[in-house]
Protein backbone atom coordinates (compact mmCIF):
# COMPACT_ATOMS: atom_id res chain seq x y z
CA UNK A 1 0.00 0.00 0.00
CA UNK A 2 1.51 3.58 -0.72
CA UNK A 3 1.73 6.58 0.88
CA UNK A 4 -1.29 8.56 -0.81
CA UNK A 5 -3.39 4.87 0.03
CA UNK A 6 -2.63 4.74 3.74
CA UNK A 7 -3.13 8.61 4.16
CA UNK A 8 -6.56 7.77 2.45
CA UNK A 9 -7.33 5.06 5.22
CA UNK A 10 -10.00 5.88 7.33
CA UNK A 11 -8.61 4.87 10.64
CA UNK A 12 -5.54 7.39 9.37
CA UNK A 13 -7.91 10.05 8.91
CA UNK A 14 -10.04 9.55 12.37
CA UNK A 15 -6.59 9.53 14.15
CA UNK A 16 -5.85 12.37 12.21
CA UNK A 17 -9.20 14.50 13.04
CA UNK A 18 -8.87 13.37 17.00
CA UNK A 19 -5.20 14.74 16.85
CA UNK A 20 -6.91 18.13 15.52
CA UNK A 21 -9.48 18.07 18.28
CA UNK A 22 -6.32 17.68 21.15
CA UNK A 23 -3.71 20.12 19.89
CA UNK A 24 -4.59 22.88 22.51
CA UNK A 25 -3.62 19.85 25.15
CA UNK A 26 0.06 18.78 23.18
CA UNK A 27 0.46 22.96 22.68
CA UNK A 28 0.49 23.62 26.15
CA UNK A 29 3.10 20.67 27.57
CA UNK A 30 5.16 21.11 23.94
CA UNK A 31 8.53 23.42 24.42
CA UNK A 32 8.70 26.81 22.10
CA UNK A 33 10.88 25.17 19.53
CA UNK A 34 7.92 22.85 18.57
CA UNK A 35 4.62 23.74 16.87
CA UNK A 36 1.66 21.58 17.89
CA UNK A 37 1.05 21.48 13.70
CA UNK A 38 4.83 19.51 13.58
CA UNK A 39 4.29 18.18 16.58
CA UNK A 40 0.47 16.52 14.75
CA UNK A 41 2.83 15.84 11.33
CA UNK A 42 5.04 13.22 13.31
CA UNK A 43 2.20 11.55 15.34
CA UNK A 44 0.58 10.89 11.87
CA UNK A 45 3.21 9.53 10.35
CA UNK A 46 4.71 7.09 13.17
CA UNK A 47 1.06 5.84 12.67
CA UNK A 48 1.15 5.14 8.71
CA UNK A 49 4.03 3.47 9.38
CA UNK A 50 3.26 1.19 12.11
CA UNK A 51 -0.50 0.56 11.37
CA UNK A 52 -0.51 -1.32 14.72
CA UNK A 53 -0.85 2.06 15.99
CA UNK A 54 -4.15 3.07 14.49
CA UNK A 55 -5.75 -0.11 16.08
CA UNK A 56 -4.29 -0.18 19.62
CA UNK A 57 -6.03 1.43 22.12
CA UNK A 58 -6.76 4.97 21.38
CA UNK A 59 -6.68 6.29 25.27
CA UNK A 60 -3.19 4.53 25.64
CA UNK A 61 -2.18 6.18 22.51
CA UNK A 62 -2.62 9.59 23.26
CA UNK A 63 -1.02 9.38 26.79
CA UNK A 64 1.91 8.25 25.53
CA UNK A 65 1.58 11.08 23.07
CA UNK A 66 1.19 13.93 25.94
CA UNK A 67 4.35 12.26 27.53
CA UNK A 68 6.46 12.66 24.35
CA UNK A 69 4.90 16.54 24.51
CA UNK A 70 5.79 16.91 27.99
CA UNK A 71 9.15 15.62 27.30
CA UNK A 72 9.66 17.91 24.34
CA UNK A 73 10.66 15.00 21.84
CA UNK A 74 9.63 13.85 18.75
CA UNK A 75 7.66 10.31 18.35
CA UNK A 76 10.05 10.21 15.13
CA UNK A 77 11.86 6.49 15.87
CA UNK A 78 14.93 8.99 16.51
CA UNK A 79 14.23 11.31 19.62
CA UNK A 80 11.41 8.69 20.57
CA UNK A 81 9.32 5.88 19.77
CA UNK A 82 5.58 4.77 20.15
CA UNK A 83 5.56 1.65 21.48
CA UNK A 84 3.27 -1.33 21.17
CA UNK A 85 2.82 -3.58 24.30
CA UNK A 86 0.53 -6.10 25.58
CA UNK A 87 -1.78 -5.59 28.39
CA UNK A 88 -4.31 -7.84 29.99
CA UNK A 89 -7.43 -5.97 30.66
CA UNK A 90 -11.10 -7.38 31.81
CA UNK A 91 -13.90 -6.60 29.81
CA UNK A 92 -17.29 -5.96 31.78
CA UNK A 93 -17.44 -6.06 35.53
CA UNK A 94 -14.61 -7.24 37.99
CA UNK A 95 -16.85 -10.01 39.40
CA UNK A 96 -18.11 -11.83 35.70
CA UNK A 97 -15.67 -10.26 32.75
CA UNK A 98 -13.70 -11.82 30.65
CA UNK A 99 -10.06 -11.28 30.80
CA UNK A 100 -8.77 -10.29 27.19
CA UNK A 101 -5.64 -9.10 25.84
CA UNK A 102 -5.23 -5.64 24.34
CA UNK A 103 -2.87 -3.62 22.41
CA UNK A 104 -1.73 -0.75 24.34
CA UNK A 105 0.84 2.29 23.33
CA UNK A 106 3.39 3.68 25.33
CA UNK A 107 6.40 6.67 24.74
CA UNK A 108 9.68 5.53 24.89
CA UNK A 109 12.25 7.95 24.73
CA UNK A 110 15.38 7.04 22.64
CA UNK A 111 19.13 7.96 23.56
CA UNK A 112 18.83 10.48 20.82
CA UNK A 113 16.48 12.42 22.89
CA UNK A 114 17.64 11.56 26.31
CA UNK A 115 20.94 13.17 25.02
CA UNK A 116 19.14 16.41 23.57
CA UNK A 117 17.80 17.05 27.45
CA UNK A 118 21.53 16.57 28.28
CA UNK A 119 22.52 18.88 26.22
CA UNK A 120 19.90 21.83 26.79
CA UNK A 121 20.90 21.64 30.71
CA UNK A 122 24.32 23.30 29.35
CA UNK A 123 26.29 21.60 31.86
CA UNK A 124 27.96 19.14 29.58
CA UNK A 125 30.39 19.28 26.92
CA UNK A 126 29.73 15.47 25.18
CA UNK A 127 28.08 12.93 26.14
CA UNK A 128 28.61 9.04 24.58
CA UNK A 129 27.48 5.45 24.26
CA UNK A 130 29.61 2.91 22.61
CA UNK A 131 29.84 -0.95 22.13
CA UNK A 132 33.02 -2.25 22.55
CA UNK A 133 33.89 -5.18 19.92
CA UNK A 134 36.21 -8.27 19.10
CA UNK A 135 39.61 -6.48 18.22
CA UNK A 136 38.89 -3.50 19.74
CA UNK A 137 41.10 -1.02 22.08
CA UNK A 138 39.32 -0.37 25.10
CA UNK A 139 40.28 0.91 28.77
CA UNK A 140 38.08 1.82 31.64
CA UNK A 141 40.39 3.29 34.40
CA UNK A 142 40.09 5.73 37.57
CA UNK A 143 43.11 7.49 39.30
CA UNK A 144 43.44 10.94 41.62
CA UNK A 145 42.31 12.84 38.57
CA UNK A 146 39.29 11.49 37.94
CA UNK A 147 37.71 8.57 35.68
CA UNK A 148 38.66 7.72 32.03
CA UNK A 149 37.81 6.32 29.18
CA UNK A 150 39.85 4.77 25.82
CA UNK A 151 37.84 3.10 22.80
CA UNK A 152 39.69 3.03 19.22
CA UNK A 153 37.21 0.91 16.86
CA UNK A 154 39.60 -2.11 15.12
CA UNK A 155 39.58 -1.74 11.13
CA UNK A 156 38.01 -5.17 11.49
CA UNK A 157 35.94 -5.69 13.87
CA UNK A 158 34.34 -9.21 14.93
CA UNK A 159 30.61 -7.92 15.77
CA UNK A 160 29.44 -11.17 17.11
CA UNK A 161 31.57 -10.47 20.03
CA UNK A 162 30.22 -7.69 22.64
CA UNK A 163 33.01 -7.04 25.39
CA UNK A 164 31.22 -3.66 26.92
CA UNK A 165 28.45 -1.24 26.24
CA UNK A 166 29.93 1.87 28.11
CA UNK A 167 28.60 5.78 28.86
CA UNK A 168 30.24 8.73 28.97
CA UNK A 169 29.95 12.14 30.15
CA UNK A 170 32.00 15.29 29.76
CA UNK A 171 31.59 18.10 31.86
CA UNK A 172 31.94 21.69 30.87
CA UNK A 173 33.72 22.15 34.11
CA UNK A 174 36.12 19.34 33.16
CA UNK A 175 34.99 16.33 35.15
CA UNK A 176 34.18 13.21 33.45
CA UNK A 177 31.92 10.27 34.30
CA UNK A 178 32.09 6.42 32.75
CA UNK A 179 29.87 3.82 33.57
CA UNK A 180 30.49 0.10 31.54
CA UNK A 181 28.76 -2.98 31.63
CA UNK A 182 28.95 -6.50 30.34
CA UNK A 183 27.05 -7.97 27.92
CA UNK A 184 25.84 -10.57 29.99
CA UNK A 185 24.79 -7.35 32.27
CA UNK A 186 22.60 -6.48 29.96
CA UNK A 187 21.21 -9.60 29.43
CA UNK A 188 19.84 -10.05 32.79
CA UNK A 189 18.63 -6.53 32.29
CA UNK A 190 16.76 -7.90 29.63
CA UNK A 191 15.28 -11.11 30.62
CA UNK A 192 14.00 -8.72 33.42
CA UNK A 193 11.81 -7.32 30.95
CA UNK A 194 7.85 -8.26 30.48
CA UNK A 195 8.40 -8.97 26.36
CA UNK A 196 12.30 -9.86 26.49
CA UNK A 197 11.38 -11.88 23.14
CA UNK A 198 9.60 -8.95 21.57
CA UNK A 199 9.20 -4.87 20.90
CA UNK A 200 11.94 -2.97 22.05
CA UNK A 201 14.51 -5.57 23.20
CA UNK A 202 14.15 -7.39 20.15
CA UNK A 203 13.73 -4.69 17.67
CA UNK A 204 16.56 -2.49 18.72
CA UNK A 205 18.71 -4.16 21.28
CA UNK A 206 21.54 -1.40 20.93
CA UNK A 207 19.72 1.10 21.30
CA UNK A 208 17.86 -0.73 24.87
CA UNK A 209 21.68 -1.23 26.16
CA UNK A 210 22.74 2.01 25.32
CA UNK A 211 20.02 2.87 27.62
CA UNK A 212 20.62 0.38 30.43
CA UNK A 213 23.72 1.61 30.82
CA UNK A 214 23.67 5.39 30.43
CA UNK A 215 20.66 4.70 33.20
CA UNK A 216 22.71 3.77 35.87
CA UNK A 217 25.68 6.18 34.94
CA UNK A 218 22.54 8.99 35.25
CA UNK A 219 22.74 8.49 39.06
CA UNK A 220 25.81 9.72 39.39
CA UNK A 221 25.49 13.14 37.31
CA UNK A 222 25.03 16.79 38.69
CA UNK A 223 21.94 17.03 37.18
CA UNK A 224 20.21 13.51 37.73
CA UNK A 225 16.81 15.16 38.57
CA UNK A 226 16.76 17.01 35.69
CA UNK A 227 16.90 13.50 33.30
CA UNK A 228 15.51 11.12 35.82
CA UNK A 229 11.53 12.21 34.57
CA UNK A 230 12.24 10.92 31.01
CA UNK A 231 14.92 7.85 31.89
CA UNK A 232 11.82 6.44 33.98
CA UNK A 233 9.63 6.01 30.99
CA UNK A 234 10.95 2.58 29.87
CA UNK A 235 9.43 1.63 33.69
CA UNK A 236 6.89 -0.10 31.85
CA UNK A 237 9.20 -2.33 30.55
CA UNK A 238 9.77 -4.42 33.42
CA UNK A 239 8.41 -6.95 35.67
CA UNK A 240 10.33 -7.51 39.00
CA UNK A 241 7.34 -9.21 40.68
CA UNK A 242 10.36 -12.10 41.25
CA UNK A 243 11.94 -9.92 43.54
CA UNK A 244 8.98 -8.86 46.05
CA UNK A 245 9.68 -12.70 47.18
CA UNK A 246 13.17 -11.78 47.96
CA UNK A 247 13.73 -12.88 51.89
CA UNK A 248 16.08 -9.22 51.93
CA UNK A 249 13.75 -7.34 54.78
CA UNK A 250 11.63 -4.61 52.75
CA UNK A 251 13.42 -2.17 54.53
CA UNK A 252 16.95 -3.19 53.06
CA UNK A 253 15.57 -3.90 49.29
CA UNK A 254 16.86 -1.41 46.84
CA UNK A 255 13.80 1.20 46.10
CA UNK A 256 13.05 2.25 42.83
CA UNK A 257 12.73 0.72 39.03
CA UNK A 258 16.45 1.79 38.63
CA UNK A 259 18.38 0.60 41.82
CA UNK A 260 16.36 -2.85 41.62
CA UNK A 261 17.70 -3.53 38.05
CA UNK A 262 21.24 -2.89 39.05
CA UNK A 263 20.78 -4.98 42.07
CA UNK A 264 19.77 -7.43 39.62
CA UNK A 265 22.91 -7.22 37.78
CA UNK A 266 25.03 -7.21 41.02
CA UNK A 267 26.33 -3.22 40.60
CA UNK A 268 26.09 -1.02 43.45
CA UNK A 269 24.84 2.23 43.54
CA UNK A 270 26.94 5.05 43.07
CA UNK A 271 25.50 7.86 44.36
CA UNK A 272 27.32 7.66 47.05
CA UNK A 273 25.01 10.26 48.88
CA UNK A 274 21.33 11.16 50.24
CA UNK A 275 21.96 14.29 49.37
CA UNK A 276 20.54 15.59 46.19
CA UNK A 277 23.42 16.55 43.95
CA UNK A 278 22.40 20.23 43.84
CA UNK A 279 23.42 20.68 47.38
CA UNK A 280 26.81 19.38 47.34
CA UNK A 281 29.30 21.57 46.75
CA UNK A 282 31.38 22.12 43.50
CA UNK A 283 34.38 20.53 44.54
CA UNK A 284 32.40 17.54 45.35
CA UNK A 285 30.60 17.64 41.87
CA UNK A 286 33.39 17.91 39.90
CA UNK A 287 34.85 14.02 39.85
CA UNK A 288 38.36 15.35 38.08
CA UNK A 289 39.21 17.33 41.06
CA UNK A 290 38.12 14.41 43.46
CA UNK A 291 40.93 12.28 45.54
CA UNK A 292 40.58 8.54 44.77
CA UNK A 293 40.45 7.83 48.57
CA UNK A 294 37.02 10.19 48.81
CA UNK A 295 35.49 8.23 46.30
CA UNK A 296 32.31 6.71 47.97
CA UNK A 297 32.09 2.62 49.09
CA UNK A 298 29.92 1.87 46.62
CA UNK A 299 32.50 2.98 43.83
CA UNK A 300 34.76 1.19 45.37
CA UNK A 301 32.72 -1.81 45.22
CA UNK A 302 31.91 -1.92 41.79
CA UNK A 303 35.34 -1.61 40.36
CA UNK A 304 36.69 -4.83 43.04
CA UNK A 305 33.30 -6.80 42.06
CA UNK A 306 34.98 -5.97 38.21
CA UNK A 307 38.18 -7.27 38.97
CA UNK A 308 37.00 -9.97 40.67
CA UNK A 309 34.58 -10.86 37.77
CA UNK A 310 37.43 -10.54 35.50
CA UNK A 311 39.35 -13.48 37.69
CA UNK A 312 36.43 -15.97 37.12
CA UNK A 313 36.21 -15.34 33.62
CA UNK A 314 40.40 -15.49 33.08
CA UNK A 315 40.12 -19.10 34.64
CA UNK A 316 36.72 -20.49 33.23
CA UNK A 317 36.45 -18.35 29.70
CA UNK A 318 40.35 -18.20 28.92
CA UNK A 319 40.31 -21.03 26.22
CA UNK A 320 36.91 -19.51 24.35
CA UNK A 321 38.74 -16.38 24.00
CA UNK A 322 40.57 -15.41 20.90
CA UNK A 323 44.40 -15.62 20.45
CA UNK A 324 44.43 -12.85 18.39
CA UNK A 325 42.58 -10.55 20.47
CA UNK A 326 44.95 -7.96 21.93
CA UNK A 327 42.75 -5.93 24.11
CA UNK A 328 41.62 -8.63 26.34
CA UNK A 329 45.07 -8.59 27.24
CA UNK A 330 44.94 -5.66 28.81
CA UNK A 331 41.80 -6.81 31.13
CA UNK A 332 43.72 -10.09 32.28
CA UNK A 333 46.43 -7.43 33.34
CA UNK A 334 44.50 -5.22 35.24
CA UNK A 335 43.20 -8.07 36.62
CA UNK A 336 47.05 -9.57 37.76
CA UNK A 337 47.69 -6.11 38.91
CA UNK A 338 44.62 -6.24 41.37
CA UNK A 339 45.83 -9.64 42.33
CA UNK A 340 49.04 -9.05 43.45
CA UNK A 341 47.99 -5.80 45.07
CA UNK A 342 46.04 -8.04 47.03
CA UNK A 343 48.55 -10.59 48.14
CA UNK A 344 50.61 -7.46 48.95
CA UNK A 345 48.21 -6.63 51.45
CA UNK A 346 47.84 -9.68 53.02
CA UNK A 347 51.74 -10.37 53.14
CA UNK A 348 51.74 -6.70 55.28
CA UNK A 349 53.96 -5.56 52.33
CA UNK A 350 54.04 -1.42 52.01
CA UNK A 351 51.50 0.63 49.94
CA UNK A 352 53.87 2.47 48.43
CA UNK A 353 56.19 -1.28 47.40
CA UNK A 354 54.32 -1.13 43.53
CA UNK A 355 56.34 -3.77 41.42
CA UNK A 356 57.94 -2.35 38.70
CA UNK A 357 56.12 -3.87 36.20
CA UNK A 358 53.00 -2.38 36.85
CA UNK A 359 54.49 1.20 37.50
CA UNK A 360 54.52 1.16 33.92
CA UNK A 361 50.65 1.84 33.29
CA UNK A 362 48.91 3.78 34.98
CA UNK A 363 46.06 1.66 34.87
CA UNK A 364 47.69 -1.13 36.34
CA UNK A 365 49.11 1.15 39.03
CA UNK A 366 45.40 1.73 39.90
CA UNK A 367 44.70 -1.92 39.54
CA UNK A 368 47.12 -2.55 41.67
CA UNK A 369 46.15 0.15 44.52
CA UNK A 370 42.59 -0.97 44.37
CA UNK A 371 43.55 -4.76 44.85
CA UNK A 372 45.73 -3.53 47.81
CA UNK A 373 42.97 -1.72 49.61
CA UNK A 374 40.72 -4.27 48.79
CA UNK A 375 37.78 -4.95 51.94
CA UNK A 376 38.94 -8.56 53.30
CA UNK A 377 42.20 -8.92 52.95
């Protein structure tokens, strides 16, 4: 069917005419730089093209449509998306109705748009997502100035291999924040999710773990209020009814949509703080300026939980592993570094005794610190 055919359709026009009738509602939550006529053009046409949209429910459809208003995106597949999920509903009253399966719509904002409110809060000088591939150079590192990352693409890459999906952050005021995560991370992430084996997850994975991870890094900016709003839309996504049988006392369960997915994945939260990030001062915003030894717990925790991760996998993944696959050389190091920091530690050796060997780096230096002061040695 072409264009001029599905304009012609007369669930396109009815959507179209009901649009008309709620433009006063979109005008009102839309931001100056968008016209509730543009704003009508795009809702339209994510409709022609998915013409699951013109039949799912209408009420669902133009909530999800005041959301991507109030969020000041477009429902273009780039800032945003209309999504199509299933919902049980029951027809008729509670006692006697039938339960039936609908088609409901919901906004989902895409890392496109989450990066365009990053952007307009003028704090932030670039902000990235990446997937790091077979053959490619990659380092994750923190040290007294602050956190770091390295990614330089190979010429050939082997795509069927996923070694990170990483964040960044640049700050105007020169601090930096990273945040990485495994892919099998993000798979637990997404068998979390109420249609793992359809919509989103399935039809554009990247784009879900780009998300996943740039979510938890979001905790940790200056301005994680300000992004919070729209980074809780993909809420709907998930199911973690599994987890209200946890035996963990209520009061001790990680609260929130966000802090129960990365307790599902086994990261800590790295906050750090109560207090809300506008009230702490500069010094303690900016992580560049930060000592290591101020970093919170939490940090702390995540990057030994890493190195310890990366022992498990040296001894039970080290024969799947390519020979020719240089930058995975660099994890096992980081990962020797941490463990003879350790055994440092627990021979009552110095702080300051570093081997030569990983003086070197500076990102086995850390590895090697970090293994050192290491909780349980």
């Amino acid at each position: 069917m072409n264009d001029v055919a599905i304009s012609n359709d007369p669930n396109v026009q009815t959507l179209r005419a009901q649009i008309e009738k709620r433009l006063d509602s979109f005008a009102e939550a839309l931001p100056s730089h968008i016209t509730p006529e543009q704003f009508k053009a795009v809702l339209v046409r994510a409709a022609m093209a998915d013409p699951k949209l013109l039949t799912a429910d209408r009420v669902s459809f133009f909530e999800a449509a005041l959301a991507a208003a109030i969020d000041g995106l477009m429902p273009d597949k780039k800032e945003g998306a209309m999504v199509i999920y299933r919902s049980k509903i029951r027809e008729g009253n509670k006692a006697n109705g039938k339960e039936i399966w609908i088609d409901k719509v919901q906004w989902m904002p895409m890392i496109r748009g989450i990066f365009n409110k990053v952007y307009n809060t003028g704090l932030v000088k670039s902000a990235t997502v990446g997937i790091v591939h077979g053959g490619d150079q990659f380092r994750a590192w923190v040290d007294d100035d602050g956190e770091h990352l390295f990614h330089e693409e190979a010429d050939e890459q082997d795509r069927k291999i996923i070694r990170r999906v990483y964040a960044q952050v640049v700050m105007k005021s020169g601090g930096c924040f990273v945040d990485t995560m495994r892919s099998d991370d993000i798979e637990k992430v997404r068998q979390s999710s109420k249609n793992k084996d359809s919509g989103p997850w399935v039809d554009w994975w990247e784009e879900m773990a780009f998300k996943t991870v740039f979510r938890h890094l979001s905790k940790r900016l200056p301005f994680s209020r300000e992004v919070a709003p729209i980074l809780e839309r993909d809420n709907f996504l998930y199911d973690l009814a599994a987890q209200a049988r946890d035996i963990t006392p209520a009061g001790n369960r990680p609260r929130g949509i966000a802090n129960r997915l990365d307790a599902l994945v086994g990261i800590a939260d790295q906050s750090g703080s109560s207090i809300p990030m506008e009230k702490i001062g500069e010094k303690e915003k900016d992580p560049a300026k930060r000592q290591q030894s101020d970093k919170p717990a939490e940090q702390r925790q995540q990057r030994r939980s890493t190195r310890q991760d990366d022992d498990w996998r040296q001894q039970n993944d080290q024969q799947d592993r390519r020979e020719d696959e240089q930058p995975v050389d660099d994890v096992e190091q980081e990962a020797a570094a941490f463990r003879a920091g350790r055994d440092a530690r627990s021979k009552e050796m110095s702080r300051k005794a570093i081997p030569a060997e990983f003086k070197k780096d500076e990102a086995l230096t850390a590895a090697w610190l970090e293994g050192f002061d290491a909780e349980g040695n």
